[in-house]
C-alpha atoms as a PDB file:
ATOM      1  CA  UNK A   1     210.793 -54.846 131.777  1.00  0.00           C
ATOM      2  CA  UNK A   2     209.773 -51.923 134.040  1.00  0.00           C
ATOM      3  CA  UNK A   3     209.900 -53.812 137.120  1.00  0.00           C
ATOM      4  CA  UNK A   4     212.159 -55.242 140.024  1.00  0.00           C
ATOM      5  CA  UNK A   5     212.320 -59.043 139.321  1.00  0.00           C
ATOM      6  CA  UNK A   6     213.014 -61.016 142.145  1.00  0.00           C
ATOM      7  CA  UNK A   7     213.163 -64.995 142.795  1.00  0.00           C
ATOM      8  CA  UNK A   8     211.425 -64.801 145.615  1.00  0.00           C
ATOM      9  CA  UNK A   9     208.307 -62.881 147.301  1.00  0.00           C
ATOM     10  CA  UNK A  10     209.637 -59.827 148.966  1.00  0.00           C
ATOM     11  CA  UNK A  11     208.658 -59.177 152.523  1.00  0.00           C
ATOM     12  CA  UNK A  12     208.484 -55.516 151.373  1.00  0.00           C
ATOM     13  CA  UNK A  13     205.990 -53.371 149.443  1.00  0.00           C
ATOM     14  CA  UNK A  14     206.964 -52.851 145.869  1.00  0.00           C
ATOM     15  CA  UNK A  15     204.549 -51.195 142.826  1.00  0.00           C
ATOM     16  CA  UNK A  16     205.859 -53.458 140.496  1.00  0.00           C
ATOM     17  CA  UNK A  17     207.135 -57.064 141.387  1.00  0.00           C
ATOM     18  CA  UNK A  18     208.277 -59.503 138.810  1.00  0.00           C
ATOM     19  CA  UNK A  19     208.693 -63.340 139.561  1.00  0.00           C
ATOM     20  CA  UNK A  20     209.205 -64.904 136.751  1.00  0.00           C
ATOM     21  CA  UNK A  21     206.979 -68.210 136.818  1.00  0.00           C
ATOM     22  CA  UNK A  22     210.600 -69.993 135.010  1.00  0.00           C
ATOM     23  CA  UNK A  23     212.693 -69.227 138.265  1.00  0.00           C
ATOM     24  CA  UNK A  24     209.670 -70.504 140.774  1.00  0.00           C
ATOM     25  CA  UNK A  25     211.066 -73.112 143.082  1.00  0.00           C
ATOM     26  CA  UNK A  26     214.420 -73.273 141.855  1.00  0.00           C
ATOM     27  CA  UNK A  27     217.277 -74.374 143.752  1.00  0.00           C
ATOM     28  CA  UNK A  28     218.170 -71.182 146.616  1.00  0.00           C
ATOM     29  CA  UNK A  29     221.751 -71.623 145.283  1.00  0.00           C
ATOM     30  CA  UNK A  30     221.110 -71.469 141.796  1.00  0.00           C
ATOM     31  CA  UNK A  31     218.549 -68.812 141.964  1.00  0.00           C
ATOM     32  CA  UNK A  32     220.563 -65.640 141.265  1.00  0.00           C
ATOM     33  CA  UNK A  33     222.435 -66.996 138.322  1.00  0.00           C
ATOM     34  CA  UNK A  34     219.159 -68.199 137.021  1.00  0.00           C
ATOM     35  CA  UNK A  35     217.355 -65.312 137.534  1.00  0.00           C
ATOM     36  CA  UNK A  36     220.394 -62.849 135.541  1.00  0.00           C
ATOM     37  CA  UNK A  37     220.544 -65.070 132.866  1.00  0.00           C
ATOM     38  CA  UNK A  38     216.035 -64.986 132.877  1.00  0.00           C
ATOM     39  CA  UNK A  39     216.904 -61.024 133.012  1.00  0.00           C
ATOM     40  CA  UNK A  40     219.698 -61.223 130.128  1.00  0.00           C
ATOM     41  CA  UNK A  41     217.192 -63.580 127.973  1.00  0.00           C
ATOM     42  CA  UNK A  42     214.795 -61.270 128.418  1.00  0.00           C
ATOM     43  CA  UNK A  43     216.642 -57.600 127.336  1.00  0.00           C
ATOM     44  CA  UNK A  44     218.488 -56.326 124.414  1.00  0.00           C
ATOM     45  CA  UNK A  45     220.820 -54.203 127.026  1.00  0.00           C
ATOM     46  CA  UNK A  46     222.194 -54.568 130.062  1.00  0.00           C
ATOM     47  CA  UNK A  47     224.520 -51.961 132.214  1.00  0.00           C
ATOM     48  CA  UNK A  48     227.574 -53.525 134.165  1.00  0.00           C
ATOM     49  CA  UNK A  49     229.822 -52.452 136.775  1.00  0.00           C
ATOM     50  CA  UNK A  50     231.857 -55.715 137.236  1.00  0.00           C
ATOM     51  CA  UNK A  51     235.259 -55.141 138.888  1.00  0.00           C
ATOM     52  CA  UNK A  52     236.811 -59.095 138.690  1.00  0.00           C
ATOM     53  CA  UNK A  53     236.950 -61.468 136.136  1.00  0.00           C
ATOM     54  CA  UNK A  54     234.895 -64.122 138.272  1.00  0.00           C
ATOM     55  CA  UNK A  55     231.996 -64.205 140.249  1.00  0.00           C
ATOM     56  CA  UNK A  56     228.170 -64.105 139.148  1.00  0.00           C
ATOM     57  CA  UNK A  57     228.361 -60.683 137.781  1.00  0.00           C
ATOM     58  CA  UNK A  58     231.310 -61.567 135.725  1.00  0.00           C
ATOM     59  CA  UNK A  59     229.678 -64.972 134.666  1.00  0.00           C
ATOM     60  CA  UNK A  60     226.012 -62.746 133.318  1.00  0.00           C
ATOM     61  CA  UNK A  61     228.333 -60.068 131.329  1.00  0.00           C
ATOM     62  CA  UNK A  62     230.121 -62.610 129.736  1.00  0.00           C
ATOM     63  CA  UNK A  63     226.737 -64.729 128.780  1.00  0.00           C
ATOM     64  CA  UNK A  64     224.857 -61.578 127.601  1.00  0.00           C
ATOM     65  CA  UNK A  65     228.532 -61.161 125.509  1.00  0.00           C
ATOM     66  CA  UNK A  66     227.531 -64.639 124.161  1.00  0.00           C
ATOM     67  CA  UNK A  67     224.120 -63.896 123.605  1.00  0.00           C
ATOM     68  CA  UNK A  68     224.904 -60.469 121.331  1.00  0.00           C
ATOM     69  CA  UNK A  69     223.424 -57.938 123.667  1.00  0.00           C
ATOM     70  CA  UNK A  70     224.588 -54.160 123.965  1.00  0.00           C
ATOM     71  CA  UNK A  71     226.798 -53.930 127.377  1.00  0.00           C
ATOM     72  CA  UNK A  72     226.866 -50.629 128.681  1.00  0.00           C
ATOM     73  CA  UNK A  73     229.992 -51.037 130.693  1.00  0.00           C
ATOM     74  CA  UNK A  74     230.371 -48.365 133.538  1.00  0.00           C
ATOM     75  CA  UNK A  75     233.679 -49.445 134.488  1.00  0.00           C
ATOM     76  CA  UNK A  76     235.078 -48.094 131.145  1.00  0.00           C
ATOM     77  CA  UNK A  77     233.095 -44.775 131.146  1.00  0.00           C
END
């Protein structure tokens, strides 16, 4: 995807806006979680810089660990 995918419409300007039509009128505090696990469905590689072992961007490494997809891990550069 060559785009910046948001869950909701963004008050600014963008070339290329992605809302997925999956993550329209989801629940506000499920939206991020459901929109990096839409992102992690959606790609064969992801890039992480996730400095705990909890939190949402913890929680999307470890599913796109699950789901077999190349990590590019920044952290251990």
């Amino acid at each position: 995807i060559d785009a910046y995918v948001r869950i909701y419409l963004p008050q600014e300007q963008y070339d290329d806006v992605l809302i997925p039509s999956e993550l329209m009128g989801c629940h506000y505090k499920s939206a991020i979680t459901q929109r990096n696990r839409w992102l992690v469905d959606h790609s064969n590689t992801i890039i992480t810089y996730v400095k705990r072992d909890y939190g949402g961007a913890y929680m999307t490494k470890k599913y796109a660990e699950r789901k077999g997809l190349t990590i590019i891990d920044l952290l251990s550069e």
